[in-house]
Protein backbone atom coordinates (compact mmCIF):
# COMPACT_ATOMS: atom_id res chain seq x y z
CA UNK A 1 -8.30 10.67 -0.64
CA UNK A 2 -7.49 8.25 2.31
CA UNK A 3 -11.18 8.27 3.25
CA UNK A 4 -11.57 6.79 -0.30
CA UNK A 5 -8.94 4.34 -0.63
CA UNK A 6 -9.73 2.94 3.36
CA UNK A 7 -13.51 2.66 1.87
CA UNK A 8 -12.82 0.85 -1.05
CA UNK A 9 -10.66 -1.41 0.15
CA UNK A 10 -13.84 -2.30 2.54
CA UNK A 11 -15.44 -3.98 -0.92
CA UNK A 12 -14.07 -7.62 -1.07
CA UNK A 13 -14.83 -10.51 -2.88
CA UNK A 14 -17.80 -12.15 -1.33
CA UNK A 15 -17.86 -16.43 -0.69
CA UNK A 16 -21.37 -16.43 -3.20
CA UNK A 17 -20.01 -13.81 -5.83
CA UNK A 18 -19.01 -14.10 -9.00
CA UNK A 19 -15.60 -12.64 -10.01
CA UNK A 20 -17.07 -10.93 -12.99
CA UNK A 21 -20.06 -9.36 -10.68
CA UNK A 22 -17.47 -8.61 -8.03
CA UNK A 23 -14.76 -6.74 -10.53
CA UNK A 24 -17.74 -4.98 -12.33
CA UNK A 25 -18.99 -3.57 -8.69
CA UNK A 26 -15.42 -2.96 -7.58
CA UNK A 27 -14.85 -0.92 -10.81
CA UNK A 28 -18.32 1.06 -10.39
CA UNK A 29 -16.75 2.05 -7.26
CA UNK A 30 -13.26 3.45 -8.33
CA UNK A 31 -15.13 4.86 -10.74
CA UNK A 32 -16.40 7.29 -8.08
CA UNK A 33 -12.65 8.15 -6.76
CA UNK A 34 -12.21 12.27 -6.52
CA UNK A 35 -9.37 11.40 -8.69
CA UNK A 36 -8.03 9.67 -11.43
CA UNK A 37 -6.79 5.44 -11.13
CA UNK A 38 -4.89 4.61 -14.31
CA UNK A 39 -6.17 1.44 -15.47
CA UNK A 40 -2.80 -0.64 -14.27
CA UNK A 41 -3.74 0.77 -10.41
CA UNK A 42 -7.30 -0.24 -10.65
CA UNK A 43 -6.30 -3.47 -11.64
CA UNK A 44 -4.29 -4.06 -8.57
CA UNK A 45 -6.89 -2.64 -6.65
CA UNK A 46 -9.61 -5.17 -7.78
CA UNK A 47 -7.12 -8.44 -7.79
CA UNK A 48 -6.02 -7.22 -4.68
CA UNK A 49 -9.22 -7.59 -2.46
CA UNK A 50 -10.26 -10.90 -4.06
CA UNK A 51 -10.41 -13.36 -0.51
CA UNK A 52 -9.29 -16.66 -2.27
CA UNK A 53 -5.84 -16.47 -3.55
CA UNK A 54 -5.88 -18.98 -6.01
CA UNK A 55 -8.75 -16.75 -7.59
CA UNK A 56 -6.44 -13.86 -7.09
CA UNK A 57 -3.41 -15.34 -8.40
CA UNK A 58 -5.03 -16.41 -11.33
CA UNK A 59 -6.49 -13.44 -12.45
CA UNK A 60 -2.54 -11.49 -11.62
CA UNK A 61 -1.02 -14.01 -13.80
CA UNK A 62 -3.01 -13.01 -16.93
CA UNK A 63 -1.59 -9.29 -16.84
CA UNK A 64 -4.47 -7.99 -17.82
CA UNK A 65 -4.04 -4.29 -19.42
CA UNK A 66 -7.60 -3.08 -18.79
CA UNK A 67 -10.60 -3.87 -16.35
CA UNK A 68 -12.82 -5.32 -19.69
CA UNK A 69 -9.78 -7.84 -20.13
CA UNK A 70 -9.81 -8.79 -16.29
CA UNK A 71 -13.82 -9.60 -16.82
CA UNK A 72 -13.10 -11.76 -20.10
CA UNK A 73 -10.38 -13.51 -17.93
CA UNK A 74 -12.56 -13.57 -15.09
CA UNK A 75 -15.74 -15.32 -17.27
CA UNK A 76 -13.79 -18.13 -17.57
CA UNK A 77 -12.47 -18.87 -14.01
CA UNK A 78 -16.08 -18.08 -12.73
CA UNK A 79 -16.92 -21.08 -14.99
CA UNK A 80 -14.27 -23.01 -13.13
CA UNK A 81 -15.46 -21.80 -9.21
CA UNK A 82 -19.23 -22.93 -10.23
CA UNK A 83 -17.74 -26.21 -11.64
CA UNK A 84 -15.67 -26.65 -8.60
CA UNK A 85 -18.36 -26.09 -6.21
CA UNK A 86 -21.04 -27.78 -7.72
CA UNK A 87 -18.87 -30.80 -7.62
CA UNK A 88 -18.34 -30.09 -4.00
CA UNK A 89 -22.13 -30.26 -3.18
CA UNK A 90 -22.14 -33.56 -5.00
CA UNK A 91 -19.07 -35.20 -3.63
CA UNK A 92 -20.54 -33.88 0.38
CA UNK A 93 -24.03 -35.17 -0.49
CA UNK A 94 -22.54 -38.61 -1.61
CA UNK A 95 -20.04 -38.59 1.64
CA UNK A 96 -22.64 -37.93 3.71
CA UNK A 97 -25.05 -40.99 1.85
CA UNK A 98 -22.28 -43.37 1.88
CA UNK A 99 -21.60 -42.68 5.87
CA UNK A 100 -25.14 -43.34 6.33
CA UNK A 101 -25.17 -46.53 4.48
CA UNK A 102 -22.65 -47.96 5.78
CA UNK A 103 -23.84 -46.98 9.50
CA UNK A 104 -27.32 -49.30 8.40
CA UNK A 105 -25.12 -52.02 7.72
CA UNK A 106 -23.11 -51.81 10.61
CA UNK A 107 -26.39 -52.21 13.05
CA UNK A 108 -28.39 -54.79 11.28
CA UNK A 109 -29.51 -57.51 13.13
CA UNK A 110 -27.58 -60.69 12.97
CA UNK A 111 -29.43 -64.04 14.28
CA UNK A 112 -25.82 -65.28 14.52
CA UNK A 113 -23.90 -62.99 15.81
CA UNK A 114 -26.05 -60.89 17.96
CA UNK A 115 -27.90 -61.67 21.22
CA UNK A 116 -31.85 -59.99 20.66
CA UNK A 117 -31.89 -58.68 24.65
CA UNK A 118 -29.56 -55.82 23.26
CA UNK A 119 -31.29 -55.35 20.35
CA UNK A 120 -33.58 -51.34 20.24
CA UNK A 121 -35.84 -51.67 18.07
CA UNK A 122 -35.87 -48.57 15.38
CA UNK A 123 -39.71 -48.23 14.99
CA UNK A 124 -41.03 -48.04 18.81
CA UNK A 125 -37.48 -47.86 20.43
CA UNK A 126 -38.10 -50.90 23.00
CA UNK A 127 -35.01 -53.18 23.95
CA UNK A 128 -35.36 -56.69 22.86
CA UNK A 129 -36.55 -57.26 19.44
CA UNK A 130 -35.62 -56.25 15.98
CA UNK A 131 -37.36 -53.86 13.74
CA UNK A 132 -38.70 -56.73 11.50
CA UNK A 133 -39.93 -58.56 14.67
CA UNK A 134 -41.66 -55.00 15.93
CA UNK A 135 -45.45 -55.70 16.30
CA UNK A 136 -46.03 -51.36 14.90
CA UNK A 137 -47.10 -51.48 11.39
């Protein structure tokens, strides 16, 4: 009985997973206990090894009865994780665009301002001219 409880406990959520996958694999597990869970203690045992504790707390809060009620409640936060992190790959990619921008900017060449001896040129990476004055195609 330890043996089983130490090796289910081993199953956790995983970063990529969804919670419904994740429950549904957990469950298949307990399922294969040399004993009986009630429902209530299977429960516990899935919220329980879910890594991100808003995730976790979310799913406790509904007091789910069953493990089919935990995957209906679970459907609709994975909707909210894939929202969330697709809006994270969005927000790094425009971060990461917006840096790069703004370093272009930052080193353009100014007639005014800057002195051409200190100037690398970009294209062939020789000191002294700009890379509209570079004589590369």
């Amino acid at each position: 009985m330890q043996e089983f409880l130490a090796h289910q406990s081993e199953r956790k959520l995983k970063h990529n997973e969804s919670l419904v996958d994740y429950i549904y694999s957990k469950d298949a597990l307990l399922e294969k206990a040399p004993f009986t869970i009630p429902q209530p203690d299977r429960i516990s045992m899935i919220i329980g090894d879910i890594t991100e504790e808003k995730w976790q707390i979310a799913l406790t809060t509904q007091n789910s009865n069953t493990v089919e009620e935990l995957i209906d409640r679970a459907t609709a936060l994975d909707a909210i994780r894939s929202a969330k992190q697709e809006h994270k790959k969005h927000s790094t990619k425009s971060q990461i665009r917006s840096s790069y921008t703004y370093d272009e900017q930052r080193r353009k060449y100014n007639p005014i301002t800057d002195d051409v001896r200190d100037i690398t040129c970009w294209r062939c990476g020789i000191k002294g001219h700009a890379s509209f004055m570079c004589s590369l195609p």
